[in-house]
Protein backbone atom coordinates (compact mmCIF):
# COMPACT_ATOMS: atom_id res chain seq x y z
CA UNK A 1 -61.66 -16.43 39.83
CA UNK A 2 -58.47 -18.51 39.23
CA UNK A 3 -59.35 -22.00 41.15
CA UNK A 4 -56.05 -24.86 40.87
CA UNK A 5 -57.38 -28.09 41.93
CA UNK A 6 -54.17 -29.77 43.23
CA UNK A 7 -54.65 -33.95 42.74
CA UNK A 8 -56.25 -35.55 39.99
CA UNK A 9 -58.96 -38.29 41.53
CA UNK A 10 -62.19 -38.30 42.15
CA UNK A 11 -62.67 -35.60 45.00
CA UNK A 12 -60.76 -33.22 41.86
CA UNK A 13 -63.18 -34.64 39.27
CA UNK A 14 -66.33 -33.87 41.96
CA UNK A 15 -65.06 -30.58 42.16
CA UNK A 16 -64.88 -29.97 38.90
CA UNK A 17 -67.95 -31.42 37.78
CA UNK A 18 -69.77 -29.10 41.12
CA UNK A 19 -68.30 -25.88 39.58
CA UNK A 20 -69.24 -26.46 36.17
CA UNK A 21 -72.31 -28.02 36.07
CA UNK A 22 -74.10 -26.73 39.37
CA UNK A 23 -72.52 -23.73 40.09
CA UNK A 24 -72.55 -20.49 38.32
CA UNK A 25 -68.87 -20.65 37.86
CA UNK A 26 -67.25 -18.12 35.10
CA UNK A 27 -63.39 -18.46 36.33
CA UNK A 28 -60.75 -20.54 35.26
CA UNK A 29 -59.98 -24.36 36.67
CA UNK A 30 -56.30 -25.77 36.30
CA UNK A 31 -55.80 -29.07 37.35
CA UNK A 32 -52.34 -30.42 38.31
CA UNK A 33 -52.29 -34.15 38.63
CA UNK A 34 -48.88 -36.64 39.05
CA UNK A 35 -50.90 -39.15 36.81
CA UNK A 36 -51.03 -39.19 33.19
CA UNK A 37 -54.49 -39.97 33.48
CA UNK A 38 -57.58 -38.05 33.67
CA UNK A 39 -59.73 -38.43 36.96
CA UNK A 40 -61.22 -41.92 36.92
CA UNK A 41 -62.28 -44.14 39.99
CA UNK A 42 -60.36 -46.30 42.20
CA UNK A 43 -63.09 -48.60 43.32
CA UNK A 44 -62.81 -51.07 40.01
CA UNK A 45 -59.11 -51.13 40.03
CA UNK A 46 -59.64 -53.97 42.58
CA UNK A 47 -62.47 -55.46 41.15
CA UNK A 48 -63.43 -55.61 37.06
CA UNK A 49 -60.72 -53.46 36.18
CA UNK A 50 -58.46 -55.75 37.15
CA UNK A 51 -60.13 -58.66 35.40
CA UNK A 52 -60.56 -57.23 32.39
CA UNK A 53 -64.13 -56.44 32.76
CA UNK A 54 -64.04 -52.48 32.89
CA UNK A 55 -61.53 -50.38 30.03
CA UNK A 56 -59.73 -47.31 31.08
CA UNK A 57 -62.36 -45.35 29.37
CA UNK A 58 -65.36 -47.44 31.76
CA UNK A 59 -63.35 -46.10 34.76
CA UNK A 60 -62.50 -42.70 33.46
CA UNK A 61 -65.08 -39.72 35.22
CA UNK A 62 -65.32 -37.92 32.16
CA UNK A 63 -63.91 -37.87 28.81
CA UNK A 64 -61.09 -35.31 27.83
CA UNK A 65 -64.04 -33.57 25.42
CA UNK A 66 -65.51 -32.89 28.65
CA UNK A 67 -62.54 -30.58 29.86
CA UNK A 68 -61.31 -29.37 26.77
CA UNK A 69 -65.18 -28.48 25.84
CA UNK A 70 -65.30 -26.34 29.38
CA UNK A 71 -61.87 -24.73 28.99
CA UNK A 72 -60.35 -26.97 31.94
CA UNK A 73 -56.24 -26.98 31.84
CA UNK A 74 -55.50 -30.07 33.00
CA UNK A 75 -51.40 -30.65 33.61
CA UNK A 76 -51.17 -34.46 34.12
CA UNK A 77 -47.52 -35.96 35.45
CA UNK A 78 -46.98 -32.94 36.85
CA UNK A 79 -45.64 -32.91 40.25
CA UNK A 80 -45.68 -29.76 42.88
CA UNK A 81 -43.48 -28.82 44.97
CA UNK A 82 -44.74 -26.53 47.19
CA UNK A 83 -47.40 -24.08 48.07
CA UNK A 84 -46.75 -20.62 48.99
CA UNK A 85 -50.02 -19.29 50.72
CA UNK A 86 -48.80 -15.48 51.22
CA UNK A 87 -48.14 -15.13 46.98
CA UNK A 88 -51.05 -17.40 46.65
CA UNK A 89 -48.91 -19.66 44.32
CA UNK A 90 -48.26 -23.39 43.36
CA UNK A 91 -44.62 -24.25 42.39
CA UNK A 92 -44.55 -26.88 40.04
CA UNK A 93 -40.86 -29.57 39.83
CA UNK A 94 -40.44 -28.35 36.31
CA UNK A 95 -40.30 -24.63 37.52
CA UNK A 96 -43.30 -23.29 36.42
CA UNK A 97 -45.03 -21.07 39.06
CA UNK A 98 -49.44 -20.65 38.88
CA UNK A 99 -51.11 -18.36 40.87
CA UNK A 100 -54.49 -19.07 42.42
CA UNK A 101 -56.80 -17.04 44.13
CA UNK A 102 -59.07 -20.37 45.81
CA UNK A 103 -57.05 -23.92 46.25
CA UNK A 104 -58.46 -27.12 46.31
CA UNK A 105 -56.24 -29.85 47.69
CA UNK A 106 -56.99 -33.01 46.47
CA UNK A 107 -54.36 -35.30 47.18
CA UNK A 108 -55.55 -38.55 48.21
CA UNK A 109 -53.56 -41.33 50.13
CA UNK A 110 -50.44 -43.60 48.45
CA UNK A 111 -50.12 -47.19 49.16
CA UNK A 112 -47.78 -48.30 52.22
CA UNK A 113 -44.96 -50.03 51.14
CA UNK A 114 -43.41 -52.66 52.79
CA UNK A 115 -39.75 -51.77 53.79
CA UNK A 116 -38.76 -55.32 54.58
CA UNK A 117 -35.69 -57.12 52.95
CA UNK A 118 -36.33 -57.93 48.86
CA UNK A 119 -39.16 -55.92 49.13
CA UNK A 120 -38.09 -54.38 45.79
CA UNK A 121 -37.77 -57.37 43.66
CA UNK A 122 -39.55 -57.49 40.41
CA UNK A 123 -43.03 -59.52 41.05
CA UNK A 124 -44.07 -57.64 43.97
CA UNK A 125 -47.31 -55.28 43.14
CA UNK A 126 -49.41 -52.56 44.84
CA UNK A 127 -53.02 -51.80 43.65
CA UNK A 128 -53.74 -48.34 44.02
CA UNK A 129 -53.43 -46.66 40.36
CA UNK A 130 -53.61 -47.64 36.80
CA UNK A 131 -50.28 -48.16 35.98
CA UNK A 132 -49.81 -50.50 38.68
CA UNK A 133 -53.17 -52.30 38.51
CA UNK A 134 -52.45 -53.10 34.34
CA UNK A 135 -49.21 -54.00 34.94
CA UNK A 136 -50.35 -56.75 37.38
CA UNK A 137 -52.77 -57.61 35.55
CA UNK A 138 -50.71 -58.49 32.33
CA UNK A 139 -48.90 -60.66 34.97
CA UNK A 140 -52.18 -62.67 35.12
CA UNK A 141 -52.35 -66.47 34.07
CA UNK A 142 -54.22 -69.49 34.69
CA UNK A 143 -51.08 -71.19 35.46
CA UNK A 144 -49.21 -69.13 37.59
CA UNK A 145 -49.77 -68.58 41.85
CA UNK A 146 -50.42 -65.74 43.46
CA UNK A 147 -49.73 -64.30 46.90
CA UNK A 148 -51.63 -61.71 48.57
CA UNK A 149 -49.97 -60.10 51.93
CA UNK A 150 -52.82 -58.43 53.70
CA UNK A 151 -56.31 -60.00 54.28
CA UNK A 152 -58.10 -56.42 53.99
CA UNK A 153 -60.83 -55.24 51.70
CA UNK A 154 -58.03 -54.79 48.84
CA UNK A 155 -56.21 -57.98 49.45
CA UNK A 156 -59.63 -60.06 49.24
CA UNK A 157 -60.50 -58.56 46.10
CA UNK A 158 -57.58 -59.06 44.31
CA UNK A 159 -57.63 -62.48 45.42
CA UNK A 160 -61.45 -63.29 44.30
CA UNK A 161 -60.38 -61.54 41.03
CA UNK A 162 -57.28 -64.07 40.70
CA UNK A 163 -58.92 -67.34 41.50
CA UNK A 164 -61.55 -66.32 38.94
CA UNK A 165 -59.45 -65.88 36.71
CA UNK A 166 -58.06 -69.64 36.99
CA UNK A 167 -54.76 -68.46 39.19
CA UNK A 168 -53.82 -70.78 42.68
CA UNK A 169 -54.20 -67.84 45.23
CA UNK A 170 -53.13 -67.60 48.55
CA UNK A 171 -53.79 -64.51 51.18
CA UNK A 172 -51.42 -64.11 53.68
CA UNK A 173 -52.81 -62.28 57.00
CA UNK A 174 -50.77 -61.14 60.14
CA UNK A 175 -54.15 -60.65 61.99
CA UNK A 176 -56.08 -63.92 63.51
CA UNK A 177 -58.81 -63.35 61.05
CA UNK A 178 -59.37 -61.52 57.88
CA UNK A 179 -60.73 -57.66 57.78
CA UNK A 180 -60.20 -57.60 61.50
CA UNK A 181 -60.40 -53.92 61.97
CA UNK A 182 -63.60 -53.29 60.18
CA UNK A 183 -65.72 -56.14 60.50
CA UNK A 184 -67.32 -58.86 63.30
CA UNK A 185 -66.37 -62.22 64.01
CA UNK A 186 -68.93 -63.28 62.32
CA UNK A 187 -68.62 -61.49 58.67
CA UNK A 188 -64.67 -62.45 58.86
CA UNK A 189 -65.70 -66.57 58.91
CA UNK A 190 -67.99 -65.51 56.45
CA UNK A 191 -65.50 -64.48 53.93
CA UNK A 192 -62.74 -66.80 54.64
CA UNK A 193 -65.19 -69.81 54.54
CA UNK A 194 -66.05 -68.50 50.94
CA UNK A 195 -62.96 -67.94 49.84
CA UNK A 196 -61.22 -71.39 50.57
CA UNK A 197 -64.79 -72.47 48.58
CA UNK A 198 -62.96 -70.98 45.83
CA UNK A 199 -60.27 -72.84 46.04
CA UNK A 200 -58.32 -69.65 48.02
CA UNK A 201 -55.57 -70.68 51.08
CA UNK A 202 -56.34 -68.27 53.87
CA UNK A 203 -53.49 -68.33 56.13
CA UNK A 204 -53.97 -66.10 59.53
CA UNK A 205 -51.51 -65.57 62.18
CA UNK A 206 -49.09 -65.22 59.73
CA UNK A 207 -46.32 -62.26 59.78
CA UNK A 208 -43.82 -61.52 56.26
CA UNK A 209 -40.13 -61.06 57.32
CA UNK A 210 -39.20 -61.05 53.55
CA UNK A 211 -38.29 -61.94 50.17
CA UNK A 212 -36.29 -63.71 48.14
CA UNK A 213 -35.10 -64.03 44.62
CA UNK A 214 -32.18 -63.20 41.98
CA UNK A 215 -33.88 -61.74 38.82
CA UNK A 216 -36.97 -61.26 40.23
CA UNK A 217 -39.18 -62.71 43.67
CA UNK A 218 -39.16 -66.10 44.21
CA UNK A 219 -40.26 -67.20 47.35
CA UNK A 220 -41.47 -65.19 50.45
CA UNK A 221 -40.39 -65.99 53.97
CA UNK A 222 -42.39 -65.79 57.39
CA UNK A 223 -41.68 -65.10 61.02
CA UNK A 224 -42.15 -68.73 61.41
CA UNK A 225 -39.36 -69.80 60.25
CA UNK A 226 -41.70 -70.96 57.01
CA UNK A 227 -41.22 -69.58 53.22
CA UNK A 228 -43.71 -69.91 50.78
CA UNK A 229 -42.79 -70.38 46.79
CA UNK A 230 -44.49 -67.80 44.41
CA UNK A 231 -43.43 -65.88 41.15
CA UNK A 232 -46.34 -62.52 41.98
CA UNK A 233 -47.31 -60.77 45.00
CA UNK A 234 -49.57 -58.25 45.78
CA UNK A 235 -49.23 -56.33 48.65
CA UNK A 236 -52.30 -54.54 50.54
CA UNK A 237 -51.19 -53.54 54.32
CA UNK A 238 -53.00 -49.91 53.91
CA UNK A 239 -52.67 -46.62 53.04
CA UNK A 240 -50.84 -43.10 54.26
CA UNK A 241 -52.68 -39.82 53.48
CA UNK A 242 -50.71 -37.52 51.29
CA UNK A 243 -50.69 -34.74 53.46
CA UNK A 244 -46.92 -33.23 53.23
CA UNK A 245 -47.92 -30.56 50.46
CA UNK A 246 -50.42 -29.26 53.66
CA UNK A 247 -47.61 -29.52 56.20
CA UNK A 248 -44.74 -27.84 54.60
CA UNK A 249 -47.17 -24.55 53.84
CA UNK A 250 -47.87 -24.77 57.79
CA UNK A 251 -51.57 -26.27 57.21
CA UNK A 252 -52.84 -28.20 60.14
CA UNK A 253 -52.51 -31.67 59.39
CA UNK A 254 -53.44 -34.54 62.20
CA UNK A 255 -54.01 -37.97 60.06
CA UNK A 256 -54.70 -36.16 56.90
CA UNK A 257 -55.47 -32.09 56.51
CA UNK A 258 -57.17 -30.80 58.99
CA UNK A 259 -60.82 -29.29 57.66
CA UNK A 260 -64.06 -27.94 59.11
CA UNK A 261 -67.24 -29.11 57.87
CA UNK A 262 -67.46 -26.97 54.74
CA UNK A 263 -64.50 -28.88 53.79
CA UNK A 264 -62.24 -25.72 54.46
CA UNK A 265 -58.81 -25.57 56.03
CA UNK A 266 -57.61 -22.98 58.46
CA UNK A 267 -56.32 -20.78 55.20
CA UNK A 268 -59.56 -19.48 53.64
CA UNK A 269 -58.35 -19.79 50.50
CA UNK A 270 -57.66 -23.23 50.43
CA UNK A 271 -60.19 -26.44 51.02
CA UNK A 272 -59.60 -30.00 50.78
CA UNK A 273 -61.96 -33.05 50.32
CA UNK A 274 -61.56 -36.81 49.85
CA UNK A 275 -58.70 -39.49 51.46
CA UNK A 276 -56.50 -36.48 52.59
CA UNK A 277 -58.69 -35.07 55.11
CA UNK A 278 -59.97 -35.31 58.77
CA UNK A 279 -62.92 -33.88 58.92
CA UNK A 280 -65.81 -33.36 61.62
CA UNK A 281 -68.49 -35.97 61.77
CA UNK A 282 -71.56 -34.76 63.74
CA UNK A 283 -73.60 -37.93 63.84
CA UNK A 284 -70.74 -39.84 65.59
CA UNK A 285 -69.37 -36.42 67.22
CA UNK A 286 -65.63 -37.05 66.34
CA UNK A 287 -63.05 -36.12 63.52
CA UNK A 288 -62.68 -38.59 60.98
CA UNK A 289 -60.51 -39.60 57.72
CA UNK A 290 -62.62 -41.64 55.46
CA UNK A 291 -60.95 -43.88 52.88
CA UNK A 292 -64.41 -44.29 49.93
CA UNK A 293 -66.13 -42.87 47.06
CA UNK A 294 -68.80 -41.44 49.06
CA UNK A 295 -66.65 -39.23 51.39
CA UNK A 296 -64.62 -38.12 48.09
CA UNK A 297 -68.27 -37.22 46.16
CA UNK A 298 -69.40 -35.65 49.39
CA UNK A 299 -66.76 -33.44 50.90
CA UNK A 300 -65.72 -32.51 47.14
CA UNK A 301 -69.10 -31.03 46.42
CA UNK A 302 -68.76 -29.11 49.93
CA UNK A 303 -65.50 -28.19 48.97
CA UNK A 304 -67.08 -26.57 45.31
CA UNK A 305 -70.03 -25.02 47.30
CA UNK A 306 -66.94 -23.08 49.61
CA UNK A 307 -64.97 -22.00 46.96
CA UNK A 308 -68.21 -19.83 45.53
CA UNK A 309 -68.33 -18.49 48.72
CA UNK A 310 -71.72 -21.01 49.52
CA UNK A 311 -70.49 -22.78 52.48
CA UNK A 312 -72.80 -25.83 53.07
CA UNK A 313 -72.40 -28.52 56.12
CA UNK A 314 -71.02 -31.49 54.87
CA UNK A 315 -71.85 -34.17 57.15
CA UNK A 316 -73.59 -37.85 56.25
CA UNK A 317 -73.59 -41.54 57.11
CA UNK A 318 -70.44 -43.52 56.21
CA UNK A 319 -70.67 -45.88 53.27
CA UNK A 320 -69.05 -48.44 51.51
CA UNK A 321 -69.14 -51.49 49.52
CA UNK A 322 -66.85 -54.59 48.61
CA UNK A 323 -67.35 -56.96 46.05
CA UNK A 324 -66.10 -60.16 46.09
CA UNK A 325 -67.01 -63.10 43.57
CA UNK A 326 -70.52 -62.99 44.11
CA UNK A 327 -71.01 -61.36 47.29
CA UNK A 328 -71.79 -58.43 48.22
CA UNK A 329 -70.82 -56.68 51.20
CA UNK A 330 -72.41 -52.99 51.50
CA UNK A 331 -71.00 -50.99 55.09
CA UNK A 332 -72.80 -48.08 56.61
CA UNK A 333 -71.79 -46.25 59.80
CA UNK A 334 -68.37 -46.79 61.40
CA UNK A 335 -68.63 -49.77 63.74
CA UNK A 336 -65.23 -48.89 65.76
CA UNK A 337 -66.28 -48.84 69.65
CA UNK A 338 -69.03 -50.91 69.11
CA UNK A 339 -70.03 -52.88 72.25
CA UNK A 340 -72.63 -55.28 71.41
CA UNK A 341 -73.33 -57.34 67.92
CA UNK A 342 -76.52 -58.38 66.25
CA UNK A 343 -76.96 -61.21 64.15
CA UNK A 344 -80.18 -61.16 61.37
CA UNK A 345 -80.14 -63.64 59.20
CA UNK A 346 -78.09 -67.23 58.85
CA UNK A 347 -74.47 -67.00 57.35
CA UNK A 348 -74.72 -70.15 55.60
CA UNK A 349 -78.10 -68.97 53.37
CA UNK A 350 -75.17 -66.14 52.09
CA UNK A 351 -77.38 -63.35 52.34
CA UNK A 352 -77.13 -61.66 55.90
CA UNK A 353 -76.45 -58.32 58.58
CA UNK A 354 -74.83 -57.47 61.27
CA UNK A 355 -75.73 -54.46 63.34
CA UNK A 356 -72.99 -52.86 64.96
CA UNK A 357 -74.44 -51.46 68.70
CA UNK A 358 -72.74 -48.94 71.44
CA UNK A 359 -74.22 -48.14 74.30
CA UNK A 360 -77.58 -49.43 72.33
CA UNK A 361 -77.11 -46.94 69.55
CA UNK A 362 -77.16 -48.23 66.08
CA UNK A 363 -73.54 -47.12 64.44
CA UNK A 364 -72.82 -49.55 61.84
CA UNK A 365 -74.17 -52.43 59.91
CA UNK A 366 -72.64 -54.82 57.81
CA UNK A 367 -75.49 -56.34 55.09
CA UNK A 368 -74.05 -59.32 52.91
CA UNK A 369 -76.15 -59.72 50.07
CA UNK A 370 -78.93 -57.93 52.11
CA UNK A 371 -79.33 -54.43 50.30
CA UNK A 372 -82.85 -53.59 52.39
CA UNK A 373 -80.85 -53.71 55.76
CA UNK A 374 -78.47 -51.18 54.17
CA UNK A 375 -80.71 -48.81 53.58
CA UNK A 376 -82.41 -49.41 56.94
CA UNK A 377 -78.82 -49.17 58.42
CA UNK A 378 -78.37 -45.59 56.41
CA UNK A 379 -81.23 -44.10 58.12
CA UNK A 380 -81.72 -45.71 61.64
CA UNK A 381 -77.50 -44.18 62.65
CA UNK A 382 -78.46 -40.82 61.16
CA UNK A 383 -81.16 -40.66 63.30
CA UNK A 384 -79.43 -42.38 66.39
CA UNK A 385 -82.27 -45.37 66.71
CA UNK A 386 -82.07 -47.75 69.77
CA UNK A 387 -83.39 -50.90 67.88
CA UNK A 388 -85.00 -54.07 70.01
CA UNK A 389 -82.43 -56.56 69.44
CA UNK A 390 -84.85 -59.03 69.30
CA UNK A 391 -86.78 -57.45 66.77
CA UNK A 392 -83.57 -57.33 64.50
CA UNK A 393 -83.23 -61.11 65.24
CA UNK A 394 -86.58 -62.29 64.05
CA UNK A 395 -86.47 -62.58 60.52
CA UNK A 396 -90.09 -63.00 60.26
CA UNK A 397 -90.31 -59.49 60.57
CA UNK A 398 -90.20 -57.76 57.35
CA UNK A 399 -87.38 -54.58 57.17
CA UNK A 400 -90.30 -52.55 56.30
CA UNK A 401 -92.27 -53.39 59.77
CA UNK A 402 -88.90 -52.70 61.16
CA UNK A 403 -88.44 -49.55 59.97
């Protein structure tokens, strides 16, 4: 069996790692990646990568010994063109043609880049690969500023990893609050009171029209009628699944490739797992496109069991974590539609949850610091619990009498 793994991050390494080391697999694996790198995780970029704490090799999946040992052909900055599912062939920009007879898309998502005027200047940065994330951070310095447009879980990373690193920071956010789609009231005060602890300007309500410079970016300018002086930028505003490789080969594609829950597209030669997909989630009985390590892990190793012909549901509980200085912020379940918050614990100790209700069904919780009501979280929405809000409340009550 000839299987071409299409993408080169860590739903490919999963896959790879599935078919090798807990499969029976005894065909050939080519992977064709734009990167020069070898799969590695995204996560750190953010966070110790960019502060110098993690190496390339920290971040890396596996070493190259480790595809070279299990005959893996790995064709890194290589771009394809196009798929053509009748031949069963990939078509590569330098002209080279490979054949496969099973197809793993892989392709993950690509930062959204601002088109506004000067958006181009030299100084403006996106974190979202290596390249990028080194070349900012050689931009780092105790004495320079720093501007961050987007107050997401990106933007307040790269801002906790600037002010530690001795740099004047300031986040920019469009939104009335930070995180706004993702978290409560509550968690969003959290983080911006700890952030302007650390000496970070939060600014809210605040919309980019542009920016300005000769050589390289100088200032940036608001809706207001404001402009703000800074030398860097980083932007984080989101990302767009990569998805056109899918549409042009007439896959189904609806925010990301469309899959079923063995991770398998319409084409039964083909599957796809990680930030390119929509996928089926039974426990909140809706398609999804999930943007973390888990879902890549997960769906990948779905994806692996498929192409041996072993299709196995792939279906768990949203996670995902966020660490900034030193906080913790661990998210399980998907709190959008929620109707009714609960508060356990006090803010201002820095170690608390919120539990994400609809309709009295558990769906999310957000634990700061508070890795038991994670794990409480993690079981209580697979298994659809109604919790006593008061119960939740009362901290007296241990998370194991809880549970």
């Amino acid at each position: 069996m000839k299987v071409v793994i299409i993408g080169g991050g860590h739903a490919a390494g999963q896959i790879i790692s599935s078919l090798l080391m807990d499969e029976d697999f005894n065909g050939t694996i080519t992977l064709i990646g734009e990167e020069t790198w070898l799969p590695y995780q995204r996560p750190p970029l953010s966070k110790q990568f960019l502060t110098g704490e993690m190496t390339i090799e920290q971040v890396t999946l596996h070493p190259a010994e480790f595809y070279e040992t299990n005959g893996v052909e790995m064709k890194l900055g290589c771009r394809v063109n196009a798929i053509d599912r009748t031949a069963r062939t990939v078509s590569l920009e330098n002209g080279e043609t490979i054949a496969y007879d099973k197809l793993a898309l892989t392709t993950g998502t690509r930062v959204r880049r601002l088109s506004l005027p000067g958006a181009d200047l030299d100084g403006i940065h996106y974190v979202r690969t290596i390249d990028g994330t080194e070349t900012l951070r050689n931009n780092f310095a105790p004495d320079k500023s720093l501007c961050v447009v987007g107050g997401g879980y990106i933007g307040l990373e790269v801002a906790a990893a600037a002010a530690t690193s001795g740099m004047k920071v300031t986040v920019m956010e469009m939104d009335e609050r930070v995180m706004n789609r993702v978290v409560a009231p509550q968690v969003s005060a959290f983080y911006e009171k700890m952030h302007r602890s650390h000496d970070v300007e939060i600014r809210t309500n605040v919309a980019v029209t542009g920016f300005t410079g000769q050589d390289g970016l100088m200032a940036i300018t608001c809706q207001d009628g404001s402009s703000f002086e800074t030398s860097l930028c980083v932007v984080g505003v989101g990302v767009i699944p990569n998805s056109e490789l899918a549409e042009d080969c007439g896959l189904k594609c609806d925010n990301g490739i469309t899959v079923d829950q063995f991770a398998q597209s319409e084409d039964p030669d083909i599957v796809a797992a990680g930030d390119c997909t929509n996928h089926p989630n039974a426990i909140f009985g809706t398609r999804i496109r999930l943007e973390s390590v888990q879902n890549a892990v997960d769906q990948a190793k779905a994806a692996a069991l498929s192409i041996m012909g072993k299709p196995a549901v792939y279906c768990a509980v949203p996670w995902f974590w966020s660490n900034q200085f030193d906080t913790k912020l661990q998210i399980v379940g998907l709190s959008q539609g929620y109707d009714q918050t609960i508060l356990r614990g006090n803010p201002n100790d820095g170690a608390f949850s919120v539990f994400y209700l609809k309709e009295g069904i558990l769906i999310a919780v957000d634990a700061i610091n508070s890795g038991r009501e994670y794990m409480m979280g993690r079981k209580w929405i697979a298994d659809h619990v109604r919790p006593d809000p008061e119960r939740i409340v009362d901290t007296t009550i241990s998370v194991k009498e809880l549970i």
